[in-house]
PDB file of N, CA and C in Angstrom:
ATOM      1  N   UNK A   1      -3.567 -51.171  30.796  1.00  0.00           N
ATOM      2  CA  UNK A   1      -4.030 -50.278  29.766  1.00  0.00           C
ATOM      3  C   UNK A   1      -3.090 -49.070  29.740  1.00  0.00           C
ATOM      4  N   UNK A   2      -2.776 -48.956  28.471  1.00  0.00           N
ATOM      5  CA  UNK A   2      -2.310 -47.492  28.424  1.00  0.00           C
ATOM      6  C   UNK A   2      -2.787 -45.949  27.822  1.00  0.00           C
ATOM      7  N   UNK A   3      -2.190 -45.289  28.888  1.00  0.00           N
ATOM      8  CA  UNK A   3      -2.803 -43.735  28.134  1.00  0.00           C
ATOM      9  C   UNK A   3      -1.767 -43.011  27.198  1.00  0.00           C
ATOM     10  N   UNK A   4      -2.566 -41.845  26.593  1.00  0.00           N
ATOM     11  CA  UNK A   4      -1.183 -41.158  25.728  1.00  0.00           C
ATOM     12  C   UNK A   4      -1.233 -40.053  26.484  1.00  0.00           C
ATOM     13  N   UNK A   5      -0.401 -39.393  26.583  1.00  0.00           N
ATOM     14  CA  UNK A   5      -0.140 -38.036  27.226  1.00  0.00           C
ATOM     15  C   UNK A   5      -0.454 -36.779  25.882  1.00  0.00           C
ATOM     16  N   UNK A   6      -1.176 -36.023  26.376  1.00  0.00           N
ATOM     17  CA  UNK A   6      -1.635 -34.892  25.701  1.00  0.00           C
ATOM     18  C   UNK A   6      -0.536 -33.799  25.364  1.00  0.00           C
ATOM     19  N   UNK A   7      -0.212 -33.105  24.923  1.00  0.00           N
ATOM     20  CA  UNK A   7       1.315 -32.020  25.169  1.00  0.00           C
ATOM     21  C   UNK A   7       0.657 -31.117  26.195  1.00  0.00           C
ATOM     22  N   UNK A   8       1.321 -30.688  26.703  1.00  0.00           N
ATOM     23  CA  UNK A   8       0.550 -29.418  28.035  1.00  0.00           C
ATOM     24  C   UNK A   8       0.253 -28.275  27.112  1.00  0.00           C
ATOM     25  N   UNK A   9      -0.967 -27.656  27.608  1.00  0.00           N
ATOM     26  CA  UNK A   9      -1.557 -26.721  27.530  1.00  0.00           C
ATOM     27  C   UNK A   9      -0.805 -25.761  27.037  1.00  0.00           C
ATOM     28  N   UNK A  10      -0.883 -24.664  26.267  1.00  0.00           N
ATOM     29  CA  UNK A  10      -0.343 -23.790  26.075  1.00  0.00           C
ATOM     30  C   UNK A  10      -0.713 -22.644  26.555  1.00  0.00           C
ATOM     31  N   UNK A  11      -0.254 -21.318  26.616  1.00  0.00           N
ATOM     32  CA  UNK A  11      -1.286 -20.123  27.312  1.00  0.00           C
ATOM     33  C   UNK A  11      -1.634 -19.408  25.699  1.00  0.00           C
ATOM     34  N   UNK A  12      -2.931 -19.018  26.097  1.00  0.00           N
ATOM     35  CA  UNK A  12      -4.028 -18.276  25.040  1.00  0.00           C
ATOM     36  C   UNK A  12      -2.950 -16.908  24.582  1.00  0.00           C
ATOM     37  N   UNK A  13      -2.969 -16.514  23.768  1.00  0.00           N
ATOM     38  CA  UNK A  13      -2.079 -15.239  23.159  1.00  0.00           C
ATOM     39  C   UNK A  13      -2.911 -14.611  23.933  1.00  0.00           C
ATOM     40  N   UNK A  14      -2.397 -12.855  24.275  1.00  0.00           N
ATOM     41  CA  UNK A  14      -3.177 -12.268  24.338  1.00  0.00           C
ATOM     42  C   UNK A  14      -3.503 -11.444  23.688  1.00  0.00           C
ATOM     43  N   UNK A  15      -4.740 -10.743  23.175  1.00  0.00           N
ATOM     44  CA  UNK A  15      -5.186 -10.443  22.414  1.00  0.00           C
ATOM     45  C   UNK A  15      -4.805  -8.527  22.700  1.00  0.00           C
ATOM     46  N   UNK A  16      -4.463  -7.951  21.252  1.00  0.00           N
ATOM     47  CA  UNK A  16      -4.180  -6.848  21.452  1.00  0.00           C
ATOM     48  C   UNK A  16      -5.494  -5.833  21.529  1.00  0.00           C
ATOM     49  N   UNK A  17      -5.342  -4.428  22.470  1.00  0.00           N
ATOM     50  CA  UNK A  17      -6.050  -3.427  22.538  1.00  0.00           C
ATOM     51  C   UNK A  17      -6.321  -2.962  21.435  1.00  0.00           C
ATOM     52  N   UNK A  18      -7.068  -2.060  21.507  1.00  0.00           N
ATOM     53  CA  UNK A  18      -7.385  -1.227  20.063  1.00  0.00           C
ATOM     54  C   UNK A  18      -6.141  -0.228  19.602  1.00  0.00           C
ATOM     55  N   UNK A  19      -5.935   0.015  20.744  1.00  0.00           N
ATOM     56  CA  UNK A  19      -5.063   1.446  20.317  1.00  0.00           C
ATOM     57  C   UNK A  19      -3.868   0.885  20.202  1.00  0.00           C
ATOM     58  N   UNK A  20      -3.733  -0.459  20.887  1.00  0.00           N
ATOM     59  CA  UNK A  20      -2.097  -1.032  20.184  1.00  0.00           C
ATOM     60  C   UNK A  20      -1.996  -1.593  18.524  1.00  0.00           C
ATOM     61  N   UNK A  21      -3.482  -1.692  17.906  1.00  0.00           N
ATOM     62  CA  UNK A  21      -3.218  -2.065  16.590  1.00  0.00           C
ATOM     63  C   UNK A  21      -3.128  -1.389  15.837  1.00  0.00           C
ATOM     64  N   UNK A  22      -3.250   0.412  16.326  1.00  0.00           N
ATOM     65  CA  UNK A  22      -2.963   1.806  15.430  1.00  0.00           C
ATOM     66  C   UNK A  22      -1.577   1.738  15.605  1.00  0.00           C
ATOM     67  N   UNK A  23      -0.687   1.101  16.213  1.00  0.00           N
ATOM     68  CA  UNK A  23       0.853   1.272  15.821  1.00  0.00           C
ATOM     69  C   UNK A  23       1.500   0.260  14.843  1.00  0.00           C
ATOM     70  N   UNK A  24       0.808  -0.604  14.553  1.00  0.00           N
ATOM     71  CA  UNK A  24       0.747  -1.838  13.327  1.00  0.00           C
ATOM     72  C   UNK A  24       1.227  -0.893  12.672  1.00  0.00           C
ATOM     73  N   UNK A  25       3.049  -1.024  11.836  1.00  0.00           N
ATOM     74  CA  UNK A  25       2.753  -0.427  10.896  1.00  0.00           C
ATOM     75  C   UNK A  25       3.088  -1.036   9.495  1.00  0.00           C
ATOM     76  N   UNK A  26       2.584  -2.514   9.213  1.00  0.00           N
ATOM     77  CA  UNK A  26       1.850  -3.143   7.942  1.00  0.00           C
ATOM     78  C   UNK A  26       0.625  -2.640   8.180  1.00  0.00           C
ATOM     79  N   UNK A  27      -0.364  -2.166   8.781  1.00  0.00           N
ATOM     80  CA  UNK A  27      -1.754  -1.618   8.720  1.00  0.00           C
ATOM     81  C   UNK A  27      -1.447  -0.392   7.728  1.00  0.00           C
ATOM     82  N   UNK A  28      -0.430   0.614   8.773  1.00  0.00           N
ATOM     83  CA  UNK A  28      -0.456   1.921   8.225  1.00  0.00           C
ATOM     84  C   UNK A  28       0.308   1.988   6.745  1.00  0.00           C
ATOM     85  N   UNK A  29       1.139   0.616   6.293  1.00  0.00           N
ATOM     86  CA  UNK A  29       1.718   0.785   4.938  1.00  0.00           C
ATOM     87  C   UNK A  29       0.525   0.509   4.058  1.00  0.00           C
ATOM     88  N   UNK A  30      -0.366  -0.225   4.296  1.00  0.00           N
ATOM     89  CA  UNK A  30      -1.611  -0.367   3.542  1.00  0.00           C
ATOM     90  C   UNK A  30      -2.223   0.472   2.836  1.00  0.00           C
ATOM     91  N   UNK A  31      -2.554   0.834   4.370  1.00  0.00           N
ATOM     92  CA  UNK A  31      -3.586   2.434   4.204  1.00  0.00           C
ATOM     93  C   UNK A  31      -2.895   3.524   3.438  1.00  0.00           C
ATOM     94  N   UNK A  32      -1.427   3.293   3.121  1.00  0.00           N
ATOM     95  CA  UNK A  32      -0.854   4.524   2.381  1.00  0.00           C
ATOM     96  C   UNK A  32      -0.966   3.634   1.162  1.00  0.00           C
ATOM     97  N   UNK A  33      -0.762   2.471   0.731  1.00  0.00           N
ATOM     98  CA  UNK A  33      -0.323   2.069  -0.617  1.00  0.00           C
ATOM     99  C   UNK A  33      -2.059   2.093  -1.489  1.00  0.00           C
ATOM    100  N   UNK A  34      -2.960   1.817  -0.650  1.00  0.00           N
ATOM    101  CA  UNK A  34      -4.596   2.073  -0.787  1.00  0.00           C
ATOM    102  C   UNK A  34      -4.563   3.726  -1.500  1.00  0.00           C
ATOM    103  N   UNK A  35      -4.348   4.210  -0.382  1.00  0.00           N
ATOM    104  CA  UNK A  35      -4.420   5.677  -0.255  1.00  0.00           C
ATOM    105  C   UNK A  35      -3.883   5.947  -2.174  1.00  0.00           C
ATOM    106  N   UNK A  36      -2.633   5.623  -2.476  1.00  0.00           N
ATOM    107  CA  UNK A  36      -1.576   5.870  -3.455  1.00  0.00           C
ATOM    108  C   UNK A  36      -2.433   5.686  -4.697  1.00  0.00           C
ATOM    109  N   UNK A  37      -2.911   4.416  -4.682  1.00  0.00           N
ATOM    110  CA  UNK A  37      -3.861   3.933  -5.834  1.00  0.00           C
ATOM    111  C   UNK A  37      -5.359   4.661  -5.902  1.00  0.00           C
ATOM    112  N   UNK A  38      -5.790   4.572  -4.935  1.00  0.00           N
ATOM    113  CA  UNK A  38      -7.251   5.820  -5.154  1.00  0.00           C
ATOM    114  C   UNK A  38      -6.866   6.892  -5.365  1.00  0.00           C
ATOM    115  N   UNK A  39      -6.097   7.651  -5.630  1.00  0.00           N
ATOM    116  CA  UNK A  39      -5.699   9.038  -5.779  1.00  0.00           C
ATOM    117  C   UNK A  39      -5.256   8.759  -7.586  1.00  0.00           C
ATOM    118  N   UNK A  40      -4.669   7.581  -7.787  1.00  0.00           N
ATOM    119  CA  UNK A  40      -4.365   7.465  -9.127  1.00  0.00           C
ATOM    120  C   UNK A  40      -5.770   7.412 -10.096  1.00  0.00           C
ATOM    121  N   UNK A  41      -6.912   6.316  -9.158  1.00  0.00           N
ATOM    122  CA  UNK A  41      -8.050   6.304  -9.975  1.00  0.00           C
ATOM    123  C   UNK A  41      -8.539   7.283  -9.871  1.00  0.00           C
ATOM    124  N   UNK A  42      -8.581   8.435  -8.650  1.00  0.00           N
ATOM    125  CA  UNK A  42      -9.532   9.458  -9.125  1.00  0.00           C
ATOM    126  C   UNK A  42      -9.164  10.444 -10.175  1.00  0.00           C
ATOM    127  N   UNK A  43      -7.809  10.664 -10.337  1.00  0.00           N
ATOM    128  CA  UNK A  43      -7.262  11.371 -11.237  1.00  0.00           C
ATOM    129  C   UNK A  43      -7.727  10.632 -12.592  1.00  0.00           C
ATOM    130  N   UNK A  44      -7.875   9.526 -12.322  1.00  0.00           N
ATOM    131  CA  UNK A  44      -8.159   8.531 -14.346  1.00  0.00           C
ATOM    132  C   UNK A  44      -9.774   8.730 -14.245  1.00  0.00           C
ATOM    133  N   UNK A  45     -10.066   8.999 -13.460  1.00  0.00           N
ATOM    134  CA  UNK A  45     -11.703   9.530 -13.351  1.00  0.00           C
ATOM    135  C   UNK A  45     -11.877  10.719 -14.066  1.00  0.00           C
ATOM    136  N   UNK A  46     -11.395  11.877 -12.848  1.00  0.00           N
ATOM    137  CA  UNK A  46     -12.082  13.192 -12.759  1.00  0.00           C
ATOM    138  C   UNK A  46     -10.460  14.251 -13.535  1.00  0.00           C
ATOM    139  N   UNK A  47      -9.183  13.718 -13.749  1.00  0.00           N
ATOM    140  CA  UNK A  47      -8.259  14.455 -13.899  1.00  0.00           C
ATOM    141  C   UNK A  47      -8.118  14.827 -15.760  1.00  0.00           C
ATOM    142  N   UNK A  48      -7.781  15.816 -15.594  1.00  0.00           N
ATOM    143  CA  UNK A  48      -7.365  16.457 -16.828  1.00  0.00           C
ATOM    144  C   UNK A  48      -6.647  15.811 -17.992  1.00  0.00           C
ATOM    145  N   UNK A  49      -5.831  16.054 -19.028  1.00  0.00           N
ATOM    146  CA  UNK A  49      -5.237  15.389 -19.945  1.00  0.00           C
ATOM    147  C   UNK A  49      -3.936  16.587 -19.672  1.00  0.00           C
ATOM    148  N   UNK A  50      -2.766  16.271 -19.791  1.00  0.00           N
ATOM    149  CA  UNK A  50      -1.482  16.882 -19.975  1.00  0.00           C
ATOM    150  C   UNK A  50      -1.383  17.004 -21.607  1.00  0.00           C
ATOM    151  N   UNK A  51      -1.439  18.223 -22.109  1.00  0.00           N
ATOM    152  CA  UNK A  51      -1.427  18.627 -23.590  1.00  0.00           C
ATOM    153  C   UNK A  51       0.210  19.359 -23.807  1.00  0.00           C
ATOM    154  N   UNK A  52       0.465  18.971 -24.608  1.00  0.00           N
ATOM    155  CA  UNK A  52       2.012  19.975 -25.188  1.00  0.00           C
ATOM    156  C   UNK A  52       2.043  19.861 -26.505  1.00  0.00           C
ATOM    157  N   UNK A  53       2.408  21.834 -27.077  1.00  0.00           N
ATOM    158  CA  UNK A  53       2.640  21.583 -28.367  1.00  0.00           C
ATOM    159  C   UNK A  53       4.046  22.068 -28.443  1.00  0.00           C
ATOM    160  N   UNK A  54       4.372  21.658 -29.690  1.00  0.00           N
ATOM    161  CA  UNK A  54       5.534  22.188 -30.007  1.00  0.00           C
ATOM    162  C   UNK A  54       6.220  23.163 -30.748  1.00  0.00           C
ATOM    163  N   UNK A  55       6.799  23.813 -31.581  1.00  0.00           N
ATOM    164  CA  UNK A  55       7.094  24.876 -32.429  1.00  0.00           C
ATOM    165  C   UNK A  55       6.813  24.501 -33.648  1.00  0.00           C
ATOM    166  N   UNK A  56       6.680  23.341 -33.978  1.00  0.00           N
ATOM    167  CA  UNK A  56       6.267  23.116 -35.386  1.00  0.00           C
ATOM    168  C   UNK A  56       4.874  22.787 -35.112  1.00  0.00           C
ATOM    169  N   UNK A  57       4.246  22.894 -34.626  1.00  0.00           N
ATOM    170  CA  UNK A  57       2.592  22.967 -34.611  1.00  0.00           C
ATOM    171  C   UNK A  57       2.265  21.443 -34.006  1.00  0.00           C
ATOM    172  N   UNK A  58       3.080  20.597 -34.079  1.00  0.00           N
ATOM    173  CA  UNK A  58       2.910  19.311 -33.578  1.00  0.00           C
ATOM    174  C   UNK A  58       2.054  19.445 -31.724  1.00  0.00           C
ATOM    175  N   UNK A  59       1.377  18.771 -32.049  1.00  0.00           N
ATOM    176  CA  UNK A  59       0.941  18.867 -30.211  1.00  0.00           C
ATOM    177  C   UNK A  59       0.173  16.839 -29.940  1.00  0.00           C
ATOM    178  N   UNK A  60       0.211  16.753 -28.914  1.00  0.00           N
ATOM    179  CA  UNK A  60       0.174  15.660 -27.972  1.00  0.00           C
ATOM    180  C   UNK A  60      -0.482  15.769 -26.687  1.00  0.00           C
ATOM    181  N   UNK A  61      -1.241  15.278 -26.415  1.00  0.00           N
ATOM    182  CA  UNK A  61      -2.000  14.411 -25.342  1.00  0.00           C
ATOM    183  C   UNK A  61      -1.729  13.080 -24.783  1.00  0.00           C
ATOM    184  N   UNK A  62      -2.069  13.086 -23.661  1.00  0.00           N
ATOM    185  CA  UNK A  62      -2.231  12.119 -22.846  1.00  0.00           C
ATOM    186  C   UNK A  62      -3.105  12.306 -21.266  1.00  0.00           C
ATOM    187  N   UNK A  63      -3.668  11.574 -20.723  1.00  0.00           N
ATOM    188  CA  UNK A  63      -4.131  11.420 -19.454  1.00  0.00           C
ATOM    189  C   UNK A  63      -3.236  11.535 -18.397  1.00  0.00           C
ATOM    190  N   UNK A  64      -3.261  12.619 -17.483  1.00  0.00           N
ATOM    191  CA  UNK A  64      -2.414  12.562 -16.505  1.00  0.00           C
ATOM    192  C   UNK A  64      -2.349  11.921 -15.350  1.00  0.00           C
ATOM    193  N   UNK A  65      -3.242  10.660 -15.223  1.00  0.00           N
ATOM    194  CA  UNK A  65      -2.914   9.528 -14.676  1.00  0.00           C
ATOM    195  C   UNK A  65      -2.048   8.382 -14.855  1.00  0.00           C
ATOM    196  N   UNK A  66      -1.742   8.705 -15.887  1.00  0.00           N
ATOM    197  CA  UNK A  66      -0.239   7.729 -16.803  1.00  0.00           C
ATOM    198  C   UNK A  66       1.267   8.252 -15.618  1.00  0.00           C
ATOM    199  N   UNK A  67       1.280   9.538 -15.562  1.00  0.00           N
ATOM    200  CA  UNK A  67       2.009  10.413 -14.547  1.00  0.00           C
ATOM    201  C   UNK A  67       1.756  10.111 -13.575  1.00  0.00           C
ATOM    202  N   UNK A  68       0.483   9.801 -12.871  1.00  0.00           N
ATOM    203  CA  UNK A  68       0.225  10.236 -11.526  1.00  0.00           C
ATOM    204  C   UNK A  68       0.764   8.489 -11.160  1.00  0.00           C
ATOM    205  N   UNK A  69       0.075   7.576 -11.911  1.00  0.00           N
ATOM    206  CA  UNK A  69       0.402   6.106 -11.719  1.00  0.00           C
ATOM    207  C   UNK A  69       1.919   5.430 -11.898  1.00  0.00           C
ATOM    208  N   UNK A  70       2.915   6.495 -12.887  1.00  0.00           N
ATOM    209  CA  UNK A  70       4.264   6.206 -12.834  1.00  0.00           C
ATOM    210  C   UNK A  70       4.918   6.409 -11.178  1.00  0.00           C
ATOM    211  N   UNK A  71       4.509   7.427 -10.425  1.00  0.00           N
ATOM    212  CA  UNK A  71       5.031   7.499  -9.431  1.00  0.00           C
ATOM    213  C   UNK A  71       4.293   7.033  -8.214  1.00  0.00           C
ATOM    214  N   UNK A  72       3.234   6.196  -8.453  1.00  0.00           N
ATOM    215  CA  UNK A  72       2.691   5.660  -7.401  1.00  0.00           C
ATOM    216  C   UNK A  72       3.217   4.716  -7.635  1.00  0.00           C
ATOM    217  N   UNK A  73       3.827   3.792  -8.507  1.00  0.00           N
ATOM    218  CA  UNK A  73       3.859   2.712  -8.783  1.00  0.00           C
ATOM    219  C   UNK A  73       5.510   2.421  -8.028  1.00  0.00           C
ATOM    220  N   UNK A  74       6.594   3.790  -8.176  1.00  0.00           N
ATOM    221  CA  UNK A  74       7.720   3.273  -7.386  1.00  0.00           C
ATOM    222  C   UNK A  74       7.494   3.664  -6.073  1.00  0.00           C
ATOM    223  N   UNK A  75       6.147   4.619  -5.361  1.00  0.00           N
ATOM    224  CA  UNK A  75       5.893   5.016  -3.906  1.00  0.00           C
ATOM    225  C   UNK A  75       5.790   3.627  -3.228  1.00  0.00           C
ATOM    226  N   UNK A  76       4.886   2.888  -4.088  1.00  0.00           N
ATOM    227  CA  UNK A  76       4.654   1.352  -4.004  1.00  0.00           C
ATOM    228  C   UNK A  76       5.321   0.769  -3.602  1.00  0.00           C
ATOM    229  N   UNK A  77       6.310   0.794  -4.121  1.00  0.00           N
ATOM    230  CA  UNK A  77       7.833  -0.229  -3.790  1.00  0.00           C
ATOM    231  C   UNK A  77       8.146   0.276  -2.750  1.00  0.00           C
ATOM    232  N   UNK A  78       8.589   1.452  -2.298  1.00  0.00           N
ATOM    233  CA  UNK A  78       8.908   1.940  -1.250  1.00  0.00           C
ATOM    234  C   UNK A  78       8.671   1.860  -0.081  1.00  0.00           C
ATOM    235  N   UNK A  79       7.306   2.150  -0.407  1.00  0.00           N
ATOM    236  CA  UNK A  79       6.449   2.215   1.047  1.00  0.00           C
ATOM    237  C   UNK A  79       6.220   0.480   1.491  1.00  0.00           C
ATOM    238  N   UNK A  80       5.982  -0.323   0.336  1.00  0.00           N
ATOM    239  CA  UNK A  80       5.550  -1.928   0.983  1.00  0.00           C
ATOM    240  C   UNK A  80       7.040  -2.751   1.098  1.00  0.00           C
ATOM    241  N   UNK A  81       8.403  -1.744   0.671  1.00  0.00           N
ATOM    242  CA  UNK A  81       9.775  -2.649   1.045  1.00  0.00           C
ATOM    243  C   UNK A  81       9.753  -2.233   2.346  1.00  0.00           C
ATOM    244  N   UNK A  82       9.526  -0.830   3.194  1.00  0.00           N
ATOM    245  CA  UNK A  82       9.791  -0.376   4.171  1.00  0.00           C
ATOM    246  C   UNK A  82       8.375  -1.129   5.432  1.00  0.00           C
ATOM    247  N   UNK A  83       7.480  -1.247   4.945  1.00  0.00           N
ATOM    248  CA  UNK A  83       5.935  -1.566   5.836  1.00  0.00           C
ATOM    249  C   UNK A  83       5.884  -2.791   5.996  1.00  0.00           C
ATOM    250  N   UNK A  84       6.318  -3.882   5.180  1.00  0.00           N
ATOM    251  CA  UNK A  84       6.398  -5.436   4.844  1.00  0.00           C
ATOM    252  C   UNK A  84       7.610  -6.011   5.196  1.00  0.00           C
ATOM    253  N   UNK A  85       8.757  -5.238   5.371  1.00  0.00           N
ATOM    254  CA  UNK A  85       9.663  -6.116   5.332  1.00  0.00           C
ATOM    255  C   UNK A  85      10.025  -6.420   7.033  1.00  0.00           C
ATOM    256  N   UNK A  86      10.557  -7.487   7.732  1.00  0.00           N
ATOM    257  CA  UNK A  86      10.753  -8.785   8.164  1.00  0.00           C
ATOM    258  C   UNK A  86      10.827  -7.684   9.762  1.00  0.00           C
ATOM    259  N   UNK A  87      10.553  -8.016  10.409  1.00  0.00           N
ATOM    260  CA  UNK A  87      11.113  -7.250  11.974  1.00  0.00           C
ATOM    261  C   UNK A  87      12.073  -7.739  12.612  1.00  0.00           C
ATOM    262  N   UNK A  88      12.703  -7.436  13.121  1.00  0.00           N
ATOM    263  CA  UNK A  88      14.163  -7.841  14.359  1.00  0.00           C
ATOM    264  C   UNK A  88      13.880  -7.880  15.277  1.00  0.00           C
ATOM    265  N   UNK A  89      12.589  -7.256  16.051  1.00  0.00           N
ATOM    266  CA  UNK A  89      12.522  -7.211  17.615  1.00  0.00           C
ATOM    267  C   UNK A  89      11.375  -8.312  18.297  1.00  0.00           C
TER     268      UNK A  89
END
């Protein structure tokens, strides 16, 4: 009769501490790109309108979350090319 051989055992990872997963920093790019976007909705909530007139009486509106979301939107890129991208060590 024959047997099959199993592959050997491997060892269990070990599992990280608490305080080693506060140096994660894809956690902490999160929590900023989170952070980036709730600050945009509260402004499309609770924020003002950016008004300008001009010399000929012409004037314009808009929501200044249009602003606040143009530059979250390249913080975005920034922060998740730098938090996401690939490790070496």
């Amino acid at each position: 009769m024959t047997t099959i051989s199993h592959e050997p055992q491997a060892v269990a990872p070990q599992t990280r501490h608490w305080s080693e997963q506060l140096k994660v920093r894809e956690m902490w790019a999160s929590l900023a790109i989170v952070a980036m976007w709730m600050a945009v909705a509260i402004t499309a909530i609770w924020g003002s309108n950016i008004m300008t007139h001009s010399a000929g009486g012409d004037s314009t509106n808009f929501p200044s979350a249009l602003l606040v979301a143009f530059f979250a939107f390249f913080a975005t890129w920034v922060v998740a090319r730098y938090g996401f991208r690939e490790r070496k060590d």
